[in-house]
PDB file of N, CA and C in Angstrom:
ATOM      1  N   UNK A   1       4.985  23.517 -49.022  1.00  0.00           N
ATOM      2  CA  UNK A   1       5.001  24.897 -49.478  1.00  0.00           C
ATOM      3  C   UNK A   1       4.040  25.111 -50.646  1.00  0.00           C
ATOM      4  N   UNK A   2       3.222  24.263 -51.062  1.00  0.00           N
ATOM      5  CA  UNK A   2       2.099  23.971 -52.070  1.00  0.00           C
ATOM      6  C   UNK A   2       3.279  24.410 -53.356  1.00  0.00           C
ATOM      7  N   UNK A   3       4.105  23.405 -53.689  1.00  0.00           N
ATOM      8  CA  UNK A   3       4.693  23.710 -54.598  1.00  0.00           C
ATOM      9  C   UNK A   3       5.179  22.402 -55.767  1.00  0.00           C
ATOM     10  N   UNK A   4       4.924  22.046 -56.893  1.00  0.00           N
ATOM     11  CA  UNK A   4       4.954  20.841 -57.343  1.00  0.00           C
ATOM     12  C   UNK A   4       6.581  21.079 -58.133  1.00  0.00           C
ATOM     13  N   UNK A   5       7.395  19.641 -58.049  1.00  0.00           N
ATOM     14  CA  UNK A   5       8.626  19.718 -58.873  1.00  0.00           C
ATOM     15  C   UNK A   5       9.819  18.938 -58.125  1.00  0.00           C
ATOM     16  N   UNK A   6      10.894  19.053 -58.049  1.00  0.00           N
ATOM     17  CA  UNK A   6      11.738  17.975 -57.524  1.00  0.00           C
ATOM     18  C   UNK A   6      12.753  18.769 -57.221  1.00  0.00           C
ATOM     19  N   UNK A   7      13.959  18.305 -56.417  1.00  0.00           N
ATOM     20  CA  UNK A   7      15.360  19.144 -56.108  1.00  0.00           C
ATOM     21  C   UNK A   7      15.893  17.619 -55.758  1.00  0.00           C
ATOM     22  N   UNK A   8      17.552  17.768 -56.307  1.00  0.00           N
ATOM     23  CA  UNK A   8      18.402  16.902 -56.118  1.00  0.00           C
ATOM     24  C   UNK A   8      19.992  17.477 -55.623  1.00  0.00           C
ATOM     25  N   UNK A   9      20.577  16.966 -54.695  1.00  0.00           N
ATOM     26  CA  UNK A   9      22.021  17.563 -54.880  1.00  0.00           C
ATOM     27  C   UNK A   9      22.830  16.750 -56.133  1.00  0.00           C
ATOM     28  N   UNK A  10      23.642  18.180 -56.881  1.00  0.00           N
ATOM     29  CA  UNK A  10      24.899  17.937 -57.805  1.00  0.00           C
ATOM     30  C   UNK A  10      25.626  17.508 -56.877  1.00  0.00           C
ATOM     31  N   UNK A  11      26.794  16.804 -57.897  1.00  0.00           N
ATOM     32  CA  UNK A  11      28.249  16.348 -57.610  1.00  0.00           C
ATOM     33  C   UNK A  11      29.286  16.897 -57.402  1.00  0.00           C
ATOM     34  N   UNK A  12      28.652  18.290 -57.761  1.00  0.00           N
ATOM     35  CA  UNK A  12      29.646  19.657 -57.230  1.00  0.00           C
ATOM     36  C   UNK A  12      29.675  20.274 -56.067  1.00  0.00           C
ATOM     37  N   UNK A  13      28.262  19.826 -55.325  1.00  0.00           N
ATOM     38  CA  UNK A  13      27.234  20.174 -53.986  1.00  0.00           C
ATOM     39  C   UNK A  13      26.558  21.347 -53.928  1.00  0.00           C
ATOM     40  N   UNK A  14      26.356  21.665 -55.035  1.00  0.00           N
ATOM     41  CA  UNK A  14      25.134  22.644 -55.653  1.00  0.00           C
ATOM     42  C   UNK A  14      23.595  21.865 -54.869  1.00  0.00           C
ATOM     43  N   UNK A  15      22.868  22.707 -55.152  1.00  0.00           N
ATOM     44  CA  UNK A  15      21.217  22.409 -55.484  1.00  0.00           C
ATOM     45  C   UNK A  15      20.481  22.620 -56.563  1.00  0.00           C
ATOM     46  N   UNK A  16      19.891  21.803 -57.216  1.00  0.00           N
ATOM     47  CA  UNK A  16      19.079  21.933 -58.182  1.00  0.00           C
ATOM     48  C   UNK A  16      17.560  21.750 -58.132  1.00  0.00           C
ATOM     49  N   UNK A  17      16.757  23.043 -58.005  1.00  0.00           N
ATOM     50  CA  UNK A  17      15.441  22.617 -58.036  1.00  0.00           C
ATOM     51  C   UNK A  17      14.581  23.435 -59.224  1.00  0.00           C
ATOM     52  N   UNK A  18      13.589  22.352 -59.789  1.00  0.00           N
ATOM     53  CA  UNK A  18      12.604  22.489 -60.325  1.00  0.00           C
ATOM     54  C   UNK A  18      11.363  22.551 -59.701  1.00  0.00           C
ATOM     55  N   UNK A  19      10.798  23.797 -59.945  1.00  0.00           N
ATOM     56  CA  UNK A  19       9.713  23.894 -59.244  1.00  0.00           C
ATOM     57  C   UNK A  19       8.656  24.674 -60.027  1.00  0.00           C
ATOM     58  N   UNK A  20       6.787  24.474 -59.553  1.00  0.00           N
ATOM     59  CA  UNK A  20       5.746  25.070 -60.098  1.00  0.00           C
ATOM     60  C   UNK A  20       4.898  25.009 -59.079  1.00  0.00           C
ATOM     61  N   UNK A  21       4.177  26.654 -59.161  1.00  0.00           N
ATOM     62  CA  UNK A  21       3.290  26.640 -58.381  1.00  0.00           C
ATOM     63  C   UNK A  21       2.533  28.318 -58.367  1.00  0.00           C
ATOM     64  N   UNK A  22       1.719  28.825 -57.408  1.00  0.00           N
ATOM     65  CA  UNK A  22       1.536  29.895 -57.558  1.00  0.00           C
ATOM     66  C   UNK A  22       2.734  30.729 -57.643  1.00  0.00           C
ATOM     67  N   UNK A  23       2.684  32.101 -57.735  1.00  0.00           N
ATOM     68  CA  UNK A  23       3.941  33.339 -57.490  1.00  0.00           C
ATOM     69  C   UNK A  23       4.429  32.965 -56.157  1.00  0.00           C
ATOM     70  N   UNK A  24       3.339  33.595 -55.183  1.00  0.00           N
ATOM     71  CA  UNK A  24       3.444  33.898 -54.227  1.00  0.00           C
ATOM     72  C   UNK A  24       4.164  32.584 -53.142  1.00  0.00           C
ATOM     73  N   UNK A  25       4.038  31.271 -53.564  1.00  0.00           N
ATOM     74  CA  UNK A  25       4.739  30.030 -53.231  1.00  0.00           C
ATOM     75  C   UNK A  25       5.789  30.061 -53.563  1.00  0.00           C
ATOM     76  N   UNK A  26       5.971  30.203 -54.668  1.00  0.00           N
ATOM     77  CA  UNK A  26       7.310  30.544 -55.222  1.00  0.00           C
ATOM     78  C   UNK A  26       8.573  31.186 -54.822  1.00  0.00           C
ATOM     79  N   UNK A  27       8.060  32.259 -54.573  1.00  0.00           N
ATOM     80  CA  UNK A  27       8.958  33.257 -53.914  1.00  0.00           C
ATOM     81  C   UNK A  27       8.875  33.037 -52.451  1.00  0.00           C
ATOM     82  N   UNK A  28       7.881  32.470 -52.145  1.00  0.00           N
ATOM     83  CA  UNK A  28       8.417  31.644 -50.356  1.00  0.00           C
ATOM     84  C   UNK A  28       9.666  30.874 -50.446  1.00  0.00           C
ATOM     85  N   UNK A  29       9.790  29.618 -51.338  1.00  0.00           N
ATOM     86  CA  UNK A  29      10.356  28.812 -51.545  1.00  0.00           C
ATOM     87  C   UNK A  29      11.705  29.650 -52.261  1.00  0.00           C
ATOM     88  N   UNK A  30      12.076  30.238 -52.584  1.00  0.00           N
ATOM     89  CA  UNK A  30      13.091  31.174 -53.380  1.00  0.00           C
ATOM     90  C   UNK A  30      14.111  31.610 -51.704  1.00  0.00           C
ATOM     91  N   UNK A  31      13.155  32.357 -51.014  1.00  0.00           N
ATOM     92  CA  UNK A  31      13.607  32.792 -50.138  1.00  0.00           C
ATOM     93  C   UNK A  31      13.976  31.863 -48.817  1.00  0.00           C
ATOM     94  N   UNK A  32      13.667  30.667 -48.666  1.00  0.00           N
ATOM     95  CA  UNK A  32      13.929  29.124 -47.742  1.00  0.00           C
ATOM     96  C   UNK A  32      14.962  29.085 -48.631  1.00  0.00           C
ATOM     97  N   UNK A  33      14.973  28.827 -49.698  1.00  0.00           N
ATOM     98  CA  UNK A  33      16.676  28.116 -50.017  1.00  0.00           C
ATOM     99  C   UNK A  33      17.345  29.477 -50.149  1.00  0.00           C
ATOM    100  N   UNK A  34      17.394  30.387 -49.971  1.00  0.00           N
ATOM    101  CA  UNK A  34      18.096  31.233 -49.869  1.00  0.00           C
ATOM    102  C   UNK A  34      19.004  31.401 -48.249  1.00  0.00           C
ATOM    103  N   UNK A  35      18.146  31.118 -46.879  1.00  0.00           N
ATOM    104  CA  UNK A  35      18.212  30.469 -46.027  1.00  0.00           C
ATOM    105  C   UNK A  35      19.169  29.246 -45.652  1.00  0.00           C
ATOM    106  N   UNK A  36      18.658  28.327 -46.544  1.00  0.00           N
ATOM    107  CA  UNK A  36      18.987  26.492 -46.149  1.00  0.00           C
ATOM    108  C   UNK A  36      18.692  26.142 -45.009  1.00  0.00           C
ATOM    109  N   UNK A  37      19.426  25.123 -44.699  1.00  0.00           N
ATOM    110  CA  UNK A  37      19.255  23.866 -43.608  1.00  0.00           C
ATOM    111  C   UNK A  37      20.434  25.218 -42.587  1.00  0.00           C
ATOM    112  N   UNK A  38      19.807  24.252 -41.312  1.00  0.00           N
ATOM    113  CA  UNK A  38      20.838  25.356 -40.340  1.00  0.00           C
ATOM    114  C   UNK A  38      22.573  24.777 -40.781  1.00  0.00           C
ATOM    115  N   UNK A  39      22.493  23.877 -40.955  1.00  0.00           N
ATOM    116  CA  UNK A  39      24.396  23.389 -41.039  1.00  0.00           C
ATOM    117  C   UNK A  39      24.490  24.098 -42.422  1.00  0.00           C
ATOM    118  N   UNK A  40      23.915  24.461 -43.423  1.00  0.00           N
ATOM    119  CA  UNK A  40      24.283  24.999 -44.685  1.00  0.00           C
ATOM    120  C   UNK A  40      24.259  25.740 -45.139  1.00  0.00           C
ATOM    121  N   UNK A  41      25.691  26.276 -46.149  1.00  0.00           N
ATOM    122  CA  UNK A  41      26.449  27.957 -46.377  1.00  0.00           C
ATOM    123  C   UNK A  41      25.670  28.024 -47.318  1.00  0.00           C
ATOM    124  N   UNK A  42      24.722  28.904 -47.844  1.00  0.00           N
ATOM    125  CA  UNK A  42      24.564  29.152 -49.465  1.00  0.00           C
ATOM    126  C   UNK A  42      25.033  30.381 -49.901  1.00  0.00           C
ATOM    127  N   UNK A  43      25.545  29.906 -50.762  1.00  0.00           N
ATOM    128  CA  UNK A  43      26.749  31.111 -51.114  1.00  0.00           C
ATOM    129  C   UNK A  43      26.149  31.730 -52.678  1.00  0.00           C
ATOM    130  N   UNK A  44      25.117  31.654 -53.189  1.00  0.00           N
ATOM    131  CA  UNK A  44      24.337  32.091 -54.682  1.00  0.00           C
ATOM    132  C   UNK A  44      23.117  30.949 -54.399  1.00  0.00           C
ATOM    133  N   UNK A  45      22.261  31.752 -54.976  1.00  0.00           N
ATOM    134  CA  UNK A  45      20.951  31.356 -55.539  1.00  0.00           C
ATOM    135  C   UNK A  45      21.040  31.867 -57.031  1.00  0.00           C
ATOM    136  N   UNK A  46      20.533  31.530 -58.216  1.00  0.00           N
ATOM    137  CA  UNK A  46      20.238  31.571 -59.538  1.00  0.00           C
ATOM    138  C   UNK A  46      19.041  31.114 -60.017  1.00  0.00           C
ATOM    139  N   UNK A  47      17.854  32.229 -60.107  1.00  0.00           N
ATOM    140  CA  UNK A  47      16.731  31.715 -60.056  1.00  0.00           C
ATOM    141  C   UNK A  47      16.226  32.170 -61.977  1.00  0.00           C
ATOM    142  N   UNK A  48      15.953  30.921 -62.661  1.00  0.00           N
ATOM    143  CA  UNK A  48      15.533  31.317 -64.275  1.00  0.00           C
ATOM    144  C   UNK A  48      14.032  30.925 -64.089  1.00  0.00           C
ATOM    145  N   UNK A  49      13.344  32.007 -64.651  1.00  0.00           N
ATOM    146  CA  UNK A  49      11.639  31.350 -64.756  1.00  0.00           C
ATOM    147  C   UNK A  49      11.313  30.766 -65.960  1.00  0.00           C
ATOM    148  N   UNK A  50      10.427  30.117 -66.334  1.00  0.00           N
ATOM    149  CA  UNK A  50       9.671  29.553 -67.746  1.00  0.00           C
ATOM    150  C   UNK A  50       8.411  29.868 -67.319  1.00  0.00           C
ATOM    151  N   UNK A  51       7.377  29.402 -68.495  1.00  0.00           N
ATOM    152  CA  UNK A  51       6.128  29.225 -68.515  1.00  0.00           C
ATOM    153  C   UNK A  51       5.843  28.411 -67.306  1.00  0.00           C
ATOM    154  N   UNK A  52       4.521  28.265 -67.409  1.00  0.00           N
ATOM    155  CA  UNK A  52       3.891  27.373 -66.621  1.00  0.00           C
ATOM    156  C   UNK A  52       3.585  25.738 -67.307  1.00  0.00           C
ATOM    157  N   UNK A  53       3.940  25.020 -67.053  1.00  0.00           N
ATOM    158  CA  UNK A  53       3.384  23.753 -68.091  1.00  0.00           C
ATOM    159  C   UNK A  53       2.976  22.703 -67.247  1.00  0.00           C
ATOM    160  N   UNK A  54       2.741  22.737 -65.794  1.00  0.00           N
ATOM    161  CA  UNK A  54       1.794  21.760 -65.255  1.00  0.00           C
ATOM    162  C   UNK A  54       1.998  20.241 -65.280  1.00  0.00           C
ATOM    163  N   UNK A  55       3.197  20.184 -65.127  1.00  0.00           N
ATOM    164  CA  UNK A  55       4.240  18.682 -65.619  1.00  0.00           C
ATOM    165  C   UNK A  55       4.223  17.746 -64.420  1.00  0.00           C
ATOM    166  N   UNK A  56       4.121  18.256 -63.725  1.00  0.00           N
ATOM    167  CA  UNK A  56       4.528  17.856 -61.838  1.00  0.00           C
ATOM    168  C   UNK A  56       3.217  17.571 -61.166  1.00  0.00           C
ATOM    169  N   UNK A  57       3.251  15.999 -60.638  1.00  0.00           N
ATOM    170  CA  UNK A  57       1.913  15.807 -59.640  1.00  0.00           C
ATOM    171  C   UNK A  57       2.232  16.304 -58.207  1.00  0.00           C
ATOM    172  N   UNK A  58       3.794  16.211 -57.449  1.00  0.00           N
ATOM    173  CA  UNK A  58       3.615  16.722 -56.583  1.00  0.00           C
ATOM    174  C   UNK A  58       5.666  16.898 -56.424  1.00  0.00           C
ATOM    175  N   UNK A  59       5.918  16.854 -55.446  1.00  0.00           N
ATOM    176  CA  UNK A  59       7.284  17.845 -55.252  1.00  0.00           C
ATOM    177  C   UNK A  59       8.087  16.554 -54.632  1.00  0.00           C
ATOM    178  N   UNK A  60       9.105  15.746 -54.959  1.00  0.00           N
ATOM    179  CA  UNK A  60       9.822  14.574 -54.983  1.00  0.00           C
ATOM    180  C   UNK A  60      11.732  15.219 -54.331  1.00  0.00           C
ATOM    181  N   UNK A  61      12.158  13.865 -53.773  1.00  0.00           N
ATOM    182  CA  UNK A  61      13.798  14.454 -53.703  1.00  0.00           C
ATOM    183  C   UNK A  61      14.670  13.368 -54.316  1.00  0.00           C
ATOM    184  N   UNK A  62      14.970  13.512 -55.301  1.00  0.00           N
ATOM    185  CA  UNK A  62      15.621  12.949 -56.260  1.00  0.00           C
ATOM    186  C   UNK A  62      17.191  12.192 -55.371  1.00  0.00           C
ATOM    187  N   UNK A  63      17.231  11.036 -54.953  1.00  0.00           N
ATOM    188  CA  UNK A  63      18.311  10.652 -54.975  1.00  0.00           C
ATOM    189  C   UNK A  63      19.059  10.236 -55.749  1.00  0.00           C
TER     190      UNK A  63
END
């Protein structure tokens, strides 16, 4: 999704992702997990923005 940053599942079975990239990627990716996997309910999305700080070489899944 040309998007750099990581997502891991909580212990609560949340999702947590960090992510950077253009807007317009962004809000692709906003709207896929809004979606999910076909077996999965998402019941809230909570999306906070920051700056940009260019931290991320590429987009990882945190086990």
């Amino acid at each position: 999704m040309n998007v750099k940053g990581w997502v891991r599942n909580c212990i609560d079975g949340s999702v947590e992702i960090v992510a950077e990239g253009e807007e317009d990627a962004l809000f692709k990716l906003i709207n896929e997990v809004k979606k999910g996997p076909p077996a999965a309910v998402v019941e809230n999305v909570d999306v906070s923005w920051e700056e940009y700080r260019g931290e991320f070489d590429d987009f990882v899944i945190i086990r």
